[in-house]
Protein backbone atom coordinates (compact mmCIF):
# COMPACT_ATOMS: atom_id res chain seq x y z
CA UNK A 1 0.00 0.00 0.00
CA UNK A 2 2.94 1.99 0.81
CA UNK A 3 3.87 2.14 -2.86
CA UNK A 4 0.40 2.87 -3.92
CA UNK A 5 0.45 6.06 -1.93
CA UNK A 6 3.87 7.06 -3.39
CA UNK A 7 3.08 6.34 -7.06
CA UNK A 8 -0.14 8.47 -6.89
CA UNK A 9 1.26 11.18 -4.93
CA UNK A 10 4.60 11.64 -7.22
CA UNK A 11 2.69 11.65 -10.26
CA UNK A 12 0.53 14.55 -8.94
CA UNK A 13 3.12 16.77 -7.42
CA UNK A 14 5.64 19.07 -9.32
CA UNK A 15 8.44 18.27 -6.66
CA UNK A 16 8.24 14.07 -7.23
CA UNK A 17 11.76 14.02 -5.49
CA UNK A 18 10.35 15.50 -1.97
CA UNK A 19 7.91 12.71 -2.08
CA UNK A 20 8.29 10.88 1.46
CA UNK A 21 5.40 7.70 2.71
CA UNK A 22 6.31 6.04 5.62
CA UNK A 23 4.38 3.21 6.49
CA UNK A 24 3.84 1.86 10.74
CA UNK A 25 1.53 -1.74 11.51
CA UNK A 26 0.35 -2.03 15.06
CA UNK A 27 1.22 -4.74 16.87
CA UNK A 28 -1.44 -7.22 16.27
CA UNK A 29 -1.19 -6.03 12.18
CA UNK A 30 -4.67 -5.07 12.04
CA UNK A 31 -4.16 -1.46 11.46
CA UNK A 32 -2.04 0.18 9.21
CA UNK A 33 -1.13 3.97 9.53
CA UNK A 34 0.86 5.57 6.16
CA UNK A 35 2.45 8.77 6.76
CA UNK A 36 2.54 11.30 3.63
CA UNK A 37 5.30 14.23 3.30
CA UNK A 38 5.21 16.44 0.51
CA UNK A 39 7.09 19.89 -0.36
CA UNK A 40 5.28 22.61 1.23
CA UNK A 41 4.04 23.71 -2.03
CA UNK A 42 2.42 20.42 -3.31
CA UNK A 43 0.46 20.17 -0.43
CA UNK A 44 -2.61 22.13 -2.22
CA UNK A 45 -2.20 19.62 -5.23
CA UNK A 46 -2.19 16.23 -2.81
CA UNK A 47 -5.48 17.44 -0.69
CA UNK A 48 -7.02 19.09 -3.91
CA UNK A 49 -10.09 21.05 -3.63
CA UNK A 50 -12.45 20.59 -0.70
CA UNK A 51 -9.84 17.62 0.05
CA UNK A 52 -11.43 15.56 -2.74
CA UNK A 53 -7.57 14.15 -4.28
CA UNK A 54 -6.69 13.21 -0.69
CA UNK A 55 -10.11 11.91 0.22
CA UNK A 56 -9.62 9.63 -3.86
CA UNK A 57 -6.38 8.43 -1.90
CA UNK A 58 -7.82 7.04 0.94
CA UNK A 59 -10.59 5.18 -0.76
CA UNK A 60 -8.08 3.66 -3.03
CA UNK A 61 -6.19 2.43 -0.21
CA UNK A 62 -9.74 1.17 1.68
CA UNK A 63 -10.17 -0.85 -1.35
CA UNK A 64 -6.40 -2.50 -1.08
CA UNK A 65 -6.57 -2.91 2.65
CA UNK A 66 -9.64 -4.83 2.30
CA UNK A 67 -7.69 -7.04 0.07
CA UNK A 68 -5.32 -7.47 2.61
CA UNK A 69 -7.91 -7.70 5.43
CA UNK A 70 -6.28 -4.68 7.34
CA UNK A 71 -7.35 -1.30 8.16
CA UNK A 72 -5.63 1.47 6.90
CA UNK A 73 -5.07 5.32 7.74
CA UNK A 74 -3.45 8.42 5.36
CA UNK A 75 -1.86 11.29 6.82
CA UNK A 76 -0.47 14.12 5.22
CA UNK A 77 1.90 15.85 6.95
């Protein structure tokens, strides 16, 4: 999933090189938090307008952790 946030978001921003996902399980691996850094001035492009890009993100990776029978969490930082 970790890769699926970091394809998406590099192909959106104009920086692709300040692109950072980090990606922590819990301990039992039933939740899954991904951690999003961007350049300061991508941050408009990755949450989009009335948050609808980041909000596209996070159902995409809903769909995936399904898959995997995990929950997962997006935050852009």
């Amino acid at each position: 999933m970790k890769e699926l946030v970091e394809y998406i978001a590099k192909a959106i921003v104009n920086l692709p090189d300040d692109v950072k996902v980090t990606e922590e399980t819990s301990d039992d691996n039933a939740h899954v938090v991904i951690k999003l850094e961007v350049a300061s001035e991508d941050k408009g492009r990755i949450i989009g307008k009335q948050g609808r890009v980041a909000e596209a993100m996070r159902t995409l990776l809903r769909v995936a952790a399904v898959k995997e029978g995990v929950r997962v969490n997006l935050q852009i930082i």
